[in-house]
N, C-alpha and C. Protein backbone atom coordinates (compact mmCIF):
# COMPACT_ATOMS: atom_id res chain seq x y z
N UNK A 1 -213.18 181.45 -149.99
CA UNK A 1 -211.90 180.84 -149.58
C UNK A 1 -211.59 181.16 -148.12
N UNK A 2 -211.77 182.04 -148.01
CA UNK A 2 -211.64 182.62 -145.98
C UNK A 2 -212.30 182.08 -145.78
N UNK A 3 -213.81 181.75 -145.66
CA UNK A 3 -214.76 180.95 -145.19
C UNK A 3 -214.04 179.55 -144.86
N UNK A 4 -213.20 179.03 -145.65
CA UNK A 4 -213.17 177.70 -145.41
C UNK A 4 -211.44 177.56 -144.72
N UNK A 5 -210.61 178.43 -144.96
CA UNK A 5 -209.69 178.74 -143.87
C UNK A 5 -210.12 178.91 -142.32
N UNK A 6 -211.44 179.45 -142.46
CA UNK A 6 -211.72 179.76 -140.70
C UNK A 6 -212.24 178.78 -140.46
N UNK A 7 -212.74 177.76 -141.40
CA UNK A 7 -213.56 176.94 -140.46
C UNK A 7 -212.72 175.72 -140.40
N UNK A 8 -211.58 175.40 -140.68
CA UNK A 8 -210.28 174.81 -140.72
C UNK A 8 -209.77 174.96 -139.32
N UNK A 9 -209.95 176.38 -139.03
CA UNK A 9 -208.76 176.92 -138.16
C UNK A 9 -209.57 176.48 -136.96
N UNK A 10 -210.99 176.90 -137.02
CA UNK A 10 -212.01 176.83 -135.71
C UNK A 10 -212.16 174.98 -135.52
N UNK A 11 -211.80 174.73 -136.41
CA UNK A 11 -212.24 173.20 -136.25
C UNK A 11 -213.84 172.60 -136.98
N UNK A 12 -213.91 173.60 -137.45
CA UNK A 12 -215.78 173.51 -137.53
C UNK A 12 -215.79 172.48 -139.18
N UNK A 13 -214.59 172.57 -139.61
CA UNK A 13 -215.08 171.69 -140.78
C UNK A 13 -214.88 169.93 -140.51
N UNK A 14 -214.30 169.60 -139.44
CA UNK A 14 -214.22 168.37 -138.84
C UNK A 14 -215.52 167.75 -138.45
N UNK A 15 -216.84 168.70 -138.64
CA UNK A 15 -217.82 168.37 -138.40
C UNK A 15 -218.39 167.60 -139.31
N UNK A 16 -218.32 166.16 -139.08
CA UNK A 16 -219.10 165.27 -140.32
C UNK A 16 -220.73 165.20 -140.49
N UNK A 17 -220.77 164.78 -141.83
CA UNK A 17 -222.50 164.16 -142.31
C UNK A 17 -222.58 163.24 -142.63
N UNK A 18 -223.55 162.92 -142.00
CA UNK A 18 -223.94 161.15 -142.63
C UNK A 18 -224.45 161.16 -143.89
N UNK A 19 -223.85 160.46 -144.88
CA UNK A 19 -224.65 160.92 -146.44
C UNK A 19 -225.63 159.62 -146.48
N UNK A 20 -225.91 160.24 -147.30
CA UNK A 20 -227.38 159.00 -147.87
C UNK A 20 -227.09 158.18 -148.28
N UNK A 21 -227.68 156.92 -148.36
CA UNK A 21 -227.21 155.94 -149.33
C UNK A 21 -227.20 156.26 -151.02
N UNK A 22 -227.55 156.72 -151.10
CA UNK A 22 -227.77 157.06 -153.02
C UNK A 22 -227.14 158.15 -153.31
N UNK A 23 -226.31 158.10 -152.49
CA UNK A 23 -224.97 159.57 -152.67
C UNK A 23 -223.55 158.34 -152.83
N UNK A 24 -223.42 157.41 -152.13
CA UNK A 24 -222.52 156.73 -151.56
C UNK A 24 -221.69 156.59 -153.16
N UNK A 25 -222.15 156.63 -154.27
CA UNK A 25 -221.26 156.75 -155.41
C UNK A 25 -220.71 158.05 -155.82
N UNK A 26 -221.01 158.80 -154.86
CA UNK A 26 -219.98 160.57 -155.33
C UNK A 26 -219.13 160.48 -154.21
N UNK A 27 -218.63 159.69 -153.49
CA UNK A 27 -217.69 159.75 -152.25
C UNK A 27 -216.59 159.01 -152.72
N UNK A 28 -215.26 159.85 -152.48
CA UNK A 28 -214.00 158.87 -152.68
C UNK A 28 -213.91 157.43 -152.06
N UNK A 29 -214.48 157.45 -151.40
CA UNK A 29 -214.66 156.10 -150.28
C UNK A 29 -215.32 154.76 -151.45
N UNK A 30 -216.14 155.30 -151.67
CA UNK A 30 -216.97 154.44 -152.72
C UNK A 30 -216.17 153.66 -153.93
N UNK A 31 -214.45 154.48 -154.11
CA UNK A 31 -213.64 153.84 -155.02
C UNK A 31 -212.92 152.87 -154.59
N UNK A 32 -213.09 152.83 -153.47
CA UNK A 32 -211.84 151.80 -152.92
C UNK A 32 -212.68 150.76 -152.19
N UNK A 33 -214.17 150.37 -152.26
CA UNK A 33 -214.69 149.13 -152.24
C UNK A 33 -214.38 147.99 -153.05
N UNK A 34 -214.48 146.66 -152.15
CA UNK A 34 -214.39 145.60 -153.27
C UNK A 34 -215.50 145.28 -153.40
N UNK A 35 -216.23 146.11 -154.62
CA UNK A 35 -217.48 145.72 -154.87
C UNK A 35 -217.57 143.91 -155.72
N UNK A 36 -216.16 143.61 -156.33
CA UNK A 36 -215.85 142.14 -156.45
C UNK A 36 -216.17 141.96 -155.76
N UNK A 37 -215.54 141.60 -154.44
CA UNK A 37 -215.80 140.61 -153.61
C UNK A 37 -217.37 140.68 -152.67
N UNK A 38 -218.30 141.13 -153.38
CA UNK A 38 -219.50 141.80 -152.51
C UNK A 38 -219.17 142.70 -151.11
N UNK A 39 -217.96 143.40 -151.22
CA UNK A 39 -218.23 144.05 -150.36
C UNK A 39 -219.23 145.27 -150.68
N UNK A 40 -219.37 145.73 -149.52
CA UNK A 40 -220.83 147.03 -149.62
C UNK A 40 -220.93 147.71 -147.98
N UNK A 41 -221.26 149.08 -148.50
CA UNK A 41 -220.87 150.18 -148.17
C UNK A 41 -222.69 149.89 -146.81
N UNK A 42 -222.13 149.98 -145.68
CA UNK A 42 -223.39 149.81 -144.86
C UNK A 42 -223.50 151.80 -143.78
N UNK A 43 -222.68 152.35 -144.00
CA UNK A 43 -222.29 153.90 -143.18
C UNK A 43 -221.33 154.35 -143.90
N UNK A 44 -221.61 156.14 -143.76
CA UNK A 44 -220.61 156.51 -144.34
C UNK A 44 -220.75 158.05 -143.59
N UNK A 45 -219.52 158.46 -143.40
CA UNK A 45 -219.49 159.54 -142.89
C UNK A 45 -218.47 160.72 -143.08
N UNK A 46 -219.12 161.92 -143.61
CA UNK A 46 -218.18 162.59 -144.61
C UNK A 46 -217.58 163.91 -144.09
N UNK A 47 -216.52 164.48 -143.49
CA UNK A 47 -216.32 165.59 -143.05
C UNK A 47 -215.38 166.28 -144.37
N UNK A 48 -215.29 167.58 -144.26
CA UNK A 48 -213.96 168.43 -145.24
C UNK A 48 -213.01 167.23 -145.66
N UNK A 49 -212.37 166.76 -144.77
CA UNK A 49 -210.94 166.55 -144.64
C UNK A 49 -211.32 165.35 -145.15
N UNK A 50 -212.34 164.21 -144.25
CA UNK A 50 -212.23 162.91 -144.02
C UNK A 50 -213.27 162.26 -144.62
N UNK A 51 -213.38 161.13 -144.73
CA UNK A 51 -214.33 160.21 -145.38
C UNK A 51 -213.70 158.45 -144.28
N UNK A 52 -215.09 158.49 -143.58
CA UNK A 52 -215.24 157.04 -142.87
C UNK A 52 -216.36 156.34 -142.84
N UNK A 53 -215.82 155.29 -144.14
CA UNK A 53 -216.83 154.28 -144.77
C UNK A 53 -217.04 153.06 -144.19
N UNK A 54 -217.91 152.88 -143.56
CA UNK A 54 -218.22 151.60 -142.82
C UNK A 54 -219.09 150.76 -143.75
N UNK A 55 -218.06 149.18 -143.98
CA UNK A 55 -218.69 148.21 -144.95
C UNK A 55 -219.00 147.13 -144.20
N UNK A 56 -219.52 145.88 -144.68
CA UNK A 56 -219.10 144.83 -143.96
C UNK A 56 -218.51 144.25 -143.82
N UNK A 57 -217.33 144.29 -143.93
CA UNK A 57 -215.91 143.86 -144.03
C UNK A 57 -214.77 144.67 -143.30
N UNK A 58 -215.23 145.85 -144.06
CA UNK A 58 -214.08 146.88 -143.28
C UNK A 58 -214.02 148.33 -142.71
N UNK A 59 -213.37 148.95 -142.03
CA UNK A 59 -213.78 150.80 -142.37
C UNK A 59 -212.58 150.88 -142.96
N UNK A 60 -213.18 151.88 -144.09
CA UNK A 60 -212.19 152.41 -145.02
C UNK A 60 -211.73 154.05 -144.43
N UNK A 61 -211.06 154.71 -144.72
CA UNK A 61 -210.45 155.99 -144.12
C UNK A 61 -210.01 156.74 -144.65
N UNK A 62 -210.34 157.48 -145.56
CA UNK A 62 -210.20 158.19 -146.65
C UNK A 62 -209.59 159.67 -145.61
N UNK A 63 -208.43 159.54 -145.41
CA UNK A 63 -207.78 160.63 -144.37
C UNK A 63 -207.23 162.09 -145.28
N UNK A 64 -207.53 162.94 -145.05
CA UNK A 64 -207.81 164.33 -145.66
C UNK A 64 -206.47 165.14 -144.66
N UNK A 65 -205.42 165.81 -144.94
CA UNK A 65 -204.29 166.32 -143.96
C UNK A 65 -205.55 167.85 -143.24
N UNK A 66 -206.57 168.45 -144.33
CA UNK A 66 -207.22 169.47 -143.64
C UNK A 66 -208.18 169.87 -144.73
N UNK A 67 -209.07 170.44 -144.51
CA UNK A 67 -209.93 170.86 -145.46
C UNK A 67 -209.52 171.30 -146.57
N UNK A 68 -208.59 172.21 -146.64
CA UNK A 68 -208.46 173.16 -147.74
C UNK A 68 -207.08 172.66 -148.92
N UNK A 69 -206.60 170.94 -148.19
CA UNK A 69 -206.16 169.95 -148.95
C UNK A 69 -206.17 169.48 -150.15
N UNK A 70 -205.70 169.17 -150.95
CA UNK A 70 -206.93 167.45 -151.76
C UNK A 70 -205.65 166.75 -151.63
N UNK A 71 -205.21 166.81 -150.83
CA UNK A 71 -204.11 165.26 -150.67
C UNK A 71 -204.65 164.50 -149.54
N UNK A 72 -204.74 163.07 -149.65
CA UNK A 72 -205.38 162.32 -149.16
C UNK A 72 -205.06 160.89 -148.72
N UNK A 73 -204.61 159.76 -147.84
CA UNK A 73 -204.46 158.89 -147.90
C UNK A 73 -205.23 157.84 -147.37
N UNK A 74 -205.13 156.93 -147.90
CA UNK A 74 -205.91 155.47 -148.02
C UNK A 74 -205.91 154.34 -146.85
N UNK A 75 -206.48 154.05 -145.79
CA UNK A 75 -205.93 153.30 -144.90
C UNK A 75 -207.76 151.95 -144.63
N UNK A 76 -207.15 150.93 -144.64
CA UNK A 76 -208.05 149.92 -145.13
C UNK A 76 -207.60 149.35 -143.08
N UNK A 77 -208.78 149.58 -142.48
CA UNK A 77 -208.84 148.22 -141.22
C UNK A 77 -210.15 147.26 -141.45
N UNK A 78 -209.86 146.34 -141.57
CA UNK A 78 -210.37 145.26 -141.22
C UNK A 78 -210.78 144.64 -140.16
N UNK A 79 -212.41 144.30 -140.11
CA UNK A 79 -212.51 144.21 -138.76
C UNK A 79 -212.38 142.41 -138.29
N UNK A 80 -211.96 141.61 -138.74
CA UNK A 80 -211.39 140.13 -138.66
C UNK A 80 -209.86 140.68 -138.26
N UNK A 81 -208.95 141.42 -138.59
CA UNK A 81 -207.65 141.38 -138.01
C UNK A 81 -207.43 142.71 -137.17
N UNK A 82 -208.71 143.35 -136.36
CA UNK A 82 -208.75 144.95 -135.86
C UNK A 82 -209.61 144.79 -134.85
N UNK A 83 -209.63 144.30 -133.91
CA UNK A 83 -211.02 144.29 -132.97
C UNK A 83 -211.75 145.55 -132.72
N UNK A 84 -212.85 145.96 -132.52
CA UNK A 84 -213.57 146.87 -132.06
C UNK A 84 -214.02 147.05 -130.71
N UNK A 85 -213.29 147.92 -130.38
CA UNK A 85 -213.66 148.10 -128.59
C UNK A 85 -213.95 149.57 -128.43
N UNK A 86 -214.07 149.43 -126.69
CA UNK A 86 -214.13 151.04 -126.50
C UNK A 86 -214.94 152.01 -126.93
N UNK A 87 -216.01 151.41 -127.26
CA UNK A 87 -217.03 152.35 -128.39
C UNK A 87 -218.08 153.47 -127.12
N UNK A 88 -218.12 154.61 -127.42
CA UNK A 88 -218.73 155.50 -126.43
C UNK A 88 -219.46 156.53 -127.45
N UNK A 89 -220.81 156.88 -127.36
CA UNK A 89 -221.26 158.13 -127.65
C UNK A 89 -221.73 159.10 -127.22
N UNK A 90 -221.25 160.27 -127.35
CA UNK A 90 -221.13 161.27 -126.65
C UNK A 90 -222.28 162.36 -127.36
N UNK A 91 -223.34 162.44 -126.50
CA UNK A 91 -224.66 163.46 -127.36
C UNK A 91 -224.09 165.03 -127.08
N UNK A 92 -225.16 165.95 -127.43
CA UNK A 92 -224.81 167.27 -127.53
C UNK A 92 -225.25 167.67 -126.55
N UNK A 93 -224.71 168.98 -125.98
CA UNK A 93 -225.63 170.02 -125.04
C UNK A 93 -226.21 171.24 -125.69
N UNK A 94 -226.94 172.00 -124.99
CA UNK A 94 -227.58 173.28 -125.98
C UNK A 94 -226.97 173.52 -126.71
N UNK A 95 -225.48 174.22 -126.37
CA UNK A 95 -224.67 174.91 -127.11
C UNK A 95 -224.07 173.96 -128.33
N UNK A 96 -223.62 172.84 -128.22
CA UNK A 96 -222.92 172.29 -128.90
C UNK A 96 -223.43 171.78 -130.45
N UNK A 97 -222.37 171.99 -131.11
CA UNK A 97 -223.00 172.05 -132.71
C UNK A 97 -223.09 170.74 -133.19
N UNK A 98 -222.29 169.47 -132.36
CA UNK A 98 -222.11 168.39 -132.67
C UNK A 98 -222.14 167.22 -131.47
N UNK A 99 -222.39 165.80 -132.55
CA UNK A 99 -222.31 164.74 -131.57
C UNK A 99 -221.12 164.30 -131.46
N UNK A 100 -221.14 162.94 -131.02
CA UNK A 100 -219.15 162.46 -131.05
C UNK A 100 -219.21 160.82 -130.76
N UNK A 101 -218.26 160.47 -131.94
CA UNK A 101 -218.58 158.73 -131.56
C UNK A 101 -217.13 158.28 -131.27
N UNK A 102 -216.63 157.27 -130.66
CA UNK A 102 -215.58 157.66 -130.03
C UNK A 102 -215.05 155.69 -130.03
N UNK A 103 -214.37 154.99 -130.84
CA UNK A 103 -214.14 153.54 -130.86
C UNK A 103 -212.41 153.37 -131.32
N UNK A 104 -212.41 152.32 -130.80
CA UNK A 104 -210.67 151.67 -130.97
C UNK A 104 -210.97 150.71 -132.24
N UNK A 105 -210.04 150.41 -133.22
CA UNK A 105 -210.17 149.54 -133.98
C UNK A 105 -208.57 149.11 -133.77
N UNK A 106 -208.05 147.77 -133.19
CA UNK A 106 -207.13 147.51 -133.20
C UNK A 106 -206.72 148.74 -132.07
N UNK A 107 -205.36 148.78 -132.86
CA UNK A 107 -204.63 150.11 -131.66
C UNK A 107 -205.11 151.11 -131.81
N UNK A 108 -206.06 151.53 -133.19
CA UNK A 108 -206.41 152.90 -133.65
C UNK A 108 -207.23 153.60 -133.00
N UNK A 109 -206.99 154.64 -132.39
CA UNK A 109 -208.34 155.37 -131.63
C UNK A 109 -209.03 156.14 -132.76
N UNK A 110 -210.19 156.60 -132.67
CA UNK A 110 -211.16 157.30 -133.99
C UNK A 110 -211.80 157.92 -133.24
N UNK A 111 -212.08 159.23 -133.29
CA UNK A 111 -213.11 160.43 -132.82
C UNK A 111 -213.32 161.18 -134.11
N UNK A 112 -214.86 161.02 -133.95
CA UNK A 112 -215.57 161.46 -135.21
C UNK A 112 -216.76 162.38 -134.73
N UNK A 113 -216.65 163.43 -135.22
CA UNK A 113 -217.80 164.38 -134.94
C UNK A 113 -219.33 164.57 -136.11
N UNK A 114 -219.72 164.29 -135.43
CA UNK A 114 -220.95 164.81 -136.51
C UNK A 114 -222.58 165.03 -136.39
N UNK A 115 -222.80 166.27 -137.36
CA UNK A 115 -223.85 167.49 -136.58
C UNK A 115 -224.99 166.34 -135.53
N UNK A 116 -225.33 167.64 -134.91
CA UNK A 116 -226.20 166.87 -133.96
C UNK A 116 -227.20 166.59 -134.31
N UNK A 117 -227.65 167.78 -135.58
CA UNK A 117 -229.54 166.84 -136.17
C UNK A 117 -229.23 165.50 -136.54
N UNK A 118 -228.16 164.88 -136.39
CA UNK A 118 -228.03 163.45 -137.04
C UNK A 118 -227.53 162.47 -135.73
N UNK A 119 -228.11 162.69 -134.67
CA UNK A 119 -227.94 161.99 -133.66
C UNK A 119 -228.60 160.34 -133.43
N UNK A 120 -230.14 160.54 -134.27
CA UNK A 120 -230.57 159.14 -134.40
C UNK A 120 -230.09 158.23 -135.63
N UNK A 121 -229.03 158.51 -136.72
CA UNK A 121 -228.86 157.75 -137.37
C UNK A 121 -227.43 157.53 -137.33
N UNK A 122 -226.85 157.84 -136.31
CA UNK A 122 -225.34 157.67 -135.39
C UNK A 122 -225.36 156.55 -134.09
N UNK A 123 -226.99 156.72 -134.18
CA UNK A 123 -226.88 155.41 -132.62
C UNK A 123 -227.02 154.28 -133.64
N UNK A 124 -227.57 154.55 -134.43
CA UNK A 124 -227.34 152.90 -135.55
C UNK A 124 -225.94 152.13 -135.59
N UNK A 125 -225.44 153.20 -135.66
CA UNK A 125 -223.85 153.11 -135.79
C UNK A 125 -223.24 152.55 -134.48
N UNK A 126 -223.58 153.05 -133.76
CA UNK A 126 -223.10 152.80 -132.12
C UNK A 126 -223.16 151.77 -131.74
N UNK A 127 -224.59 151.21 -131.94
CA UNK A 127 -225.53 149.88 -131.31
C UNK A 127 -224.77 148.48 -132.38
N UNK A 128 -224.41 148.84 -133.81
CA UNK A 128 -223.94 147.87 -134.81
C UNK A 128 -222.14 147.65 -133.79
N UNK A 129 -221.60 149.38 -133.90
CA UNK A 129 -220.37 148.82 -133.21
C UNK A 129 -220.44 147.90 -132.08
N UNK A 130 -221.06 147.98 -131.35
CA UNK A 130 -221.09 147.50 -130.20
C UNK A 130 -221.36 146.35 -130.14
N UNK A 131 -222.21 145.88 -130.80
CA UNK A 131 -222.23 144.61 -130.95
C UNK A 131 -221.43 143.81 -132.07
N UNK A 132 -220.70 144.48 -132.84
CA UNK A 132 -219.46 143.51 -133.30
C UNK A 132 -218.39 143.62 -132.41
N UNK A 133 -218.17 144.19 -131.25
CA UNK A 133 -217.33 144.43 -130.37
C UNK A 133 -217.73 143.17 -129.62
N UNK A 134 -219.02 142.93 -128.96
CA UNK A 134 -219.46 141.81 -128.09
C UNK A 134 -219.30 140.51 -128.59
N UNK A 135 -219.27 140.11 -130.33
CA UNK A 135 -218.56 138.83 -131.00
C UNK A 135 -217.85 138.72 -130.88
N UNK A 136 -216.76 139.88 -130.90
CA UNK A 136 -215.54 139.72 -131.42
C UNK A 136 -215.71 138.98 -129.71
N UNK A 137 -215.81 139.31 -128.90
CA UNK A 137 -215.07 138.95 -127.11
C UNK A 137 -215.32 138.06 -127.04
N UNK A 138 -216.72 137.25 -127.66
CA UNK A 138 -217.59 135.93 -127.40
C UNK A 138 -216.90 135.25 -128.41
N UNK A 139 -216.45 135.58 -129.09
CA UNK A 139 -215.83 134.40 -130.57
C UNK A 139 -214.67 133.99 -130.17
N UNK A 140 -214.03 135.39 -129.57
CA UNK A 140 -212.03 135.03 -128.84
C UNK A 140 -212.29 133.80 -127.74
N UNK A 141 -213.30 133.99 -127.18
CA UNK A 141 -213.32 133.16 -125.60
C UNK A 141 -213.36 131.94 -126.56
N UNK A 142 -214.39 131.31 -127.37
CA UNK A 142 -214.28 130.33 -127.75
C UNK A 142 -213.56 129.76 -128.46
N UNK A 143 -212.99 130.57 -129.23
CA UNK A 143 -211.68 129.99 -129.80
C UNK A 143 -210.91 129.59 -128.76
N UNK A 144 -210.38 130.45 -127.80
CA UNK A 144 -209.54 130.16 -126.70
C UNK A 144 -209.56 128.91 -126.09
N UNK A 145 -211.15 128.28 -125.71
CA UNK A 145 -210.79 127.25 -125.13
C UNK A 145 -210.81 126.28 -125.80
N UNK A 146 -211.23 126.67 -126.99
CA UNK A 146 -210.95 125.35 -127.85
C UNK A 146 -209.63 124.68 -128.58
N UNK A 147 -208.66 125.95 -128.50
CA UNK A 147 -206.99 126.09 -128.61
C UNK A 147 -206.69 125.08 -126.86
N UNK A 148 -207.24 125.79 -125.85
CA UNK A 148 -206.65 124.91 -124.77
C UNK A 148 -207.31 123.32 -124.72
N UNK A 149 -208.47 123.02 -125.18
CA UNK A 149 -208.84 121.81 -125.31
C UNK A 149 -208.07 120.91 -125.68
N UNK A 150 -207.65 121.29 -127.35
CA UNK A 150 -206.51 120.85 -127.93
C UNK A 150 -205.81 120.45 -127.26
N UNK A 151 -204.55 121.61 -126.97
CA UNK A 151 -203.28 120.97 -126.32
C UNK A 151 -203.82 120.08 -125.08
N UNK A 152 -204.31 120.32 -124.03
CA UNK A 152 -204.74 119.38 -122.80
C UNK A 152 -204.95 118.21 -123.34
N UNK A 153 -205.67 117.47 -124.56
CA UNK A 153 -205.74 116.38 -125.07
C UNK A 153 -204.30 115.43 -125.28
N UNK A 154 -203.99 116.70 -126.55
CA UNK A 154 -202.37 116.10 -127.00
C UNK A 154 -201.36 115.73 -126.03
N UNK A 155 -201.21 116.86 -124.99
CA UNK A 155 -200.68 116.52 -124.10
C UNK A 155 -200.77 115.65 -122.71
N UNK A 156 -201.89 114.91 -122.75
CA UNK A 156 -202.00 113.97 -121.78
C UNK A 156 -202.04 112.62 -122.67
N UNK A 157 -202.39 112.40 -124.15
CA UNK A 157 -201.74 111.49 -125.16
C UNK A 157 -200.41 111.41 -124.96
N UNK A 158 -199.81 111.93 -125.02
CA UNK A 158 -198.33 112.04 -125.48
C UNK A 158 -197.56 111.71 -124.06
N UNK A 159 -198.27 112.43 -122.90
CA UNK A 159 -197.50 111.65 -121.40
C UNK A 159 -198.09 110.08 -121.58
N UNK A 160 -198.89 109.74 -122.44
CA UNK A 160 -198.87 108.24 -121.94
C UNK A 160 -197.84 107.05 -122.84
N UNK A 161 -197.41 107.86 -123.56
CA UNK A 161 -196.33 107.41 -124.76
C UNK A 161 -195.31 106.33 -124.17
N UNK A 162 -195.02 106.71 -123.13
CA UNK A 162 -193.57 106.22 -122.84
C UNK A 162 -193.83 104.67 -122.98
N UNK A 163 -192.81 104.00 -123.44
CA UNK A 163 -192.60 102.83 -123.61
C UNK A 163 -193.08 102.57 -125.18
N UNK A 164 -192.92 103.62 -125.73
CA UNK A 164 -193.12 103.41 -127.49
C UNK A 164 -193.96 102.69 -127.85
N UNK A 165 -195.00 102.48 -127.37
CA UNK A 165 -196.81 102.12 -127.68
C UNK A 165 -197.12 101.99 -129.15
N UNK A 166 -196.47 101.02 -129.73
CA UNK A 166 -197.13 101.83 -131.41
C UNK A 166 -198.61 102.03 -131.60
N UNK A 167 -199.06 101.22 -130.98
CA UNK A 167 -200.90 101.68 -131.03
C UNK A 167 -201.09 103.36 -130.29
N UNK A 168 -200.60 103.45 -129.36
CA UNK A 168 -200.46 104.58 -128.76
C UNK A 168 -200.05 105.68 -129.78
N UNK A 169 -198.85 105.43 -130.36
CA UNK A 169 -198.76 106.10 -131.44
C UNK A 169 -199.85 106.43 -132.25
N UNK A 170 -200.22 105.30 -132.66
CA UNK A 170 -201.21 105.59 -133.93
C UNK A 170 -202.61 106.58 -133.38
N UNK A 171 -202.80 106.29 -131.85
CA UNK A 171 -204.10 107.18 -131.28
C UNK A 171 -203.66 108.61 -131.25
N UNK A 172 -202.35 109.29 -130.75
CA UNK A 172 -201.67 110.12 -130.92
C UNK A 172 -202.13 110.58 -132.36
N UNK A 173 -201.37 110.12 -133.01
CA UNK A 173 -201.47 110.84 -134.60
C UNK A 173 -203.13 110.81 -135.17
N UNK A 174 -203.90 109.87 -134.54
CA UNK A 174 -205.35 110.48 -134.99
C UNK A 174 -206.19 111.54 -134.23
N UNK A 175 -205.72 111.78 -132.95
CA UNK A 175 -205.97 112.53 -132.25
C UNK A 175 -205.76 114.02 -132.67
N UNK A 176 -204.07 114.12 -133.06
CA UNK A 176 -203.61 115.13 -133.59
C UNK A 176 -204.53 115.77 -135.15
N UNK A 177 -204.68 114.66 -135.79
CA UNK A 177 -205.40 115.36 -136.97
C UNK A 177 -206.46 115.83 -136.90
N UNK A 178 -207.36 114.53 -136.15
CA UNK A 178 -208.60 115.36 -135.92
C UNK A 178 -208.71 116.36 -135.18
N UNK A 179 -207.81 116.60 -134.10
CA UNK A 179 -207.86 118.11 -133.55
C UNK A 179 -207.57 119.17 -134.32
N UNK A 180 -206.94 118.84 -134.88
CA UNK A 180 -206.19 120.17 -135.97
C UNK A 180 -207.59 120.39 -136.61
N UNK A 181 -208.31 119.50 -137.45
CA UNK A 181 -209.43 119.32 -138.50
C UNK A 181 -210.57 120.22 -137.61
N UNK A 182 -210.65 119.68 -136.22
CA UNK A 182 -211.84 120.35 -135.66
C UNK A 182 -211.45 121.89 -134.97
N UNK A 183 -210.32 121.85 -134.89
CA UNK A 183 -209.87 123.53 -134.35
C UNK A 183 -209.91 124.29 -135.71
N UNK A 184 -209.68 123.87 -136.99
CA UNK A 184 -209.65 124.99 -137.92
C UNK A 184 -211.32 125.03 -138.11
N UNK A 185 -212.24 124.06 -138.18
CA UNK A 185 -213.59 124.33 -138.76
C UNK A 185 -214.28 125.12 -137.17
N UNK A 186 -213.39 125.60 -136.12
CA UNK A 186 -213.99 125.95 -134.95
C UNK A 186 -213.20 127.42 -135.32
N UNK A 187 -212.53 127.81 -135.81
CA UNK A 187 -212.15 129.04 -136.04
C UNK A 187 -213.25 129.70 -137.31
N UNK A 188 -212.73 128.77 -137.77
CA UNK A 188 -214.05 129.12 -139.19
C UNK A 188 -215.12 129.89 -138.54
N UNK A 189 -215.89 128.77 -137.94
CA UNK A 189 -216.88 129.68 -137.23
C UNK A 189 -217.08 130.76 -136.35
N UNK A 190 -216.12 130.76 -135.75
CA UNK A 190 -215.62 132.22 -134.59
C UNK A 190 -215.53 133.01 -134.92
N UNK A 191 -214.21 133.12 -136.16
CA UNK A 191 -213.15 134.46 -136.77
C UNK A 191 -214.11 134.98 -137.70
N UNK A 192 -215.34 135.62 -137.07
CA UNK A 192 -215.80 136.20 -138.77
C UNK A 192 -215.03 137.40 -139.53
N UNK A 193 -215.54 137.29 -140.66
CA UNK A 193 -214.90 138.10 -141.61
C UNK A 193 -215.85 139.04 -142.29
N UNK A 194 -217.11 139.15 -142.38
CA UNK A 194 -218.35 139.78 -142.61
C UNK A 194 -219.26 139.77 -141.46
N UNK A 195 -219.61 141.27 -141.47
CA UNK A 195 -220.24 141.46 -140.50
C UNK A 195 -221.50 142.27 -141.19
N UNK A 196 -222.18 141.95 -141.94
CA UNK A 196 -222.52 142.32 -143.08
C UNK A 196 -223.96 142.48 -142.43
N UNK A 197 -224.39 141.00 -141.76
CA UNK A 197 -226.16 140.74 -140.96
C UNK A 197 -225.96 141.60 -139.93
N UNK A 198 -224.99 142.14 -139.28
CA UNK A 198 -225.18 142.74 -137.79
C UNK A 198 -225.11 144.17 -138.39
N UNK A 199 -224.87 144.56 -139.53
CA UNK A 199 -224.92 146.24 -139.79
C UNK A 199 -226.61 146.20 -140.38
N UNK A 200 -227.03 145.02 -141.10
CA UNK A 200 -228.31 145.34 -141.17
C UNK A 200 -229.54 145.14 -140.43
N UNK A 201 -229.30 144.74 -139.31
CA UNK A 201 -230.18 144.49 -138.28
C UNK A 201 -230.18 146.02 -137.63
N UNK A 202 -229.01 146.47 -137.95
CA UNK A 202 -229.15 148.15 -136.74
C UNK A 202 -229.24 148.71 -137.37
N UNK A 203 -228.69 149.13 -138.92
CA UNK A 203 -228.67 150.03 -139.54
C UNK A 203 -230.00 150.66 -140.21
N UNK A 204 -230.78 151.88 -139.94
CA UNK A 204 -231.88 152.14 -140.65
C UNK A 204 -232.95 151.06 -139.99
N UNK A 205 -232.75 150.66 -138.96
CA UNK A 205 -233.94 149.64 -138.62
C UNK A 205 -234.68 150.07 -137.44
């Protein structure tokens, strides 16, 4: 029991492990998948306190108040309504007992430590963030101009209105639908919601 008070106090139990995949069903994390909806558990990373489950869908956050706890709360980000930025990894020096991965999800900052013999199966992690970080920027741009396409259309329709055109009208209102029709099947494709192929291209590969 002192043992795990000091290493509370020193900080040393903040030091996470990457568990195995064939552990991933003894982790609290593992309860709060929607294994319905095919979600699935692609990282997982387990300190005293904490548990941060990276799926393809979401990181889960199994938040621990301190080691010597068992109260715990539940916090679900999503990476379709959480962008991923800011991602940095920070290796060890002689002395140091640990690595450090360091990403924004949304407003959330996350610093996660964990031992340094596990430095090559943390850049998996790094290289996957990073490149759902680089969609997410490449998917916004295109949505973006395809939101300004839109209006620039509608709105140079609609300056030619004057004098109550009913044909004009009628190009107006087909204009409008089909824009609407082609901006939602252009989000479709942008806004992903699984990121499921880009954790297995890095992960373990």
């Amino acid at each position: 029991m002192l043992k795990r008070f000091a290493a509370d106090a020193l900080g040393l139990s903040d030091i996470g492990k990457i568990i195995d995949p064939k552990d991933y069903d003894k982790t609290d994390a593992d309860d709060y998948v929607m294994h319905e909806d095919n979600e699935q558990i692609y990282f997982l990373i387990k300190t005293k306190a904490d548990e941060y489950c990276f799926t393809n869908l979401a990181l889960i956050h199994v938040d621990g108040e301190n080691a010597v706890s068992s109260k715990r709360t539940l916090r679900r980000y999503s990476y379709y309504e959480n962008a991923i930025s800011d991602v940095t990894l920070e290796t060890a020096g002689k002395i140091d007992l640990d690595v450090e991965i360091k990403f924004k999800l949304g407003s959330q900052l996350f610093d996660i430590d964990v031992q340094k013999d596990q430095i090559e199966k943390l850049k998996d992690l790094y290289k996957a963030l990073i490149r759902i970080s680089e969609i997410y920027k490449e998917n916004k741009k295109y949505v973006g101009l395809a939101d300004a396409s839109l209006e620039k259309a509608v709105s140079v329709l609609q300056g030619a209105r004057f004098g109550e055109n009913p044909a004009l009208d009628q190009e107006c209102q087909k204009l409008t639908d089909f824009g609407f029709a082609w901006l939602t099947s252009v989000r479709e494709q942008y806004q992903i919601k699984d990121f499921g192929k880009v954790f297995e291209k890095y992960i373990n590969n």
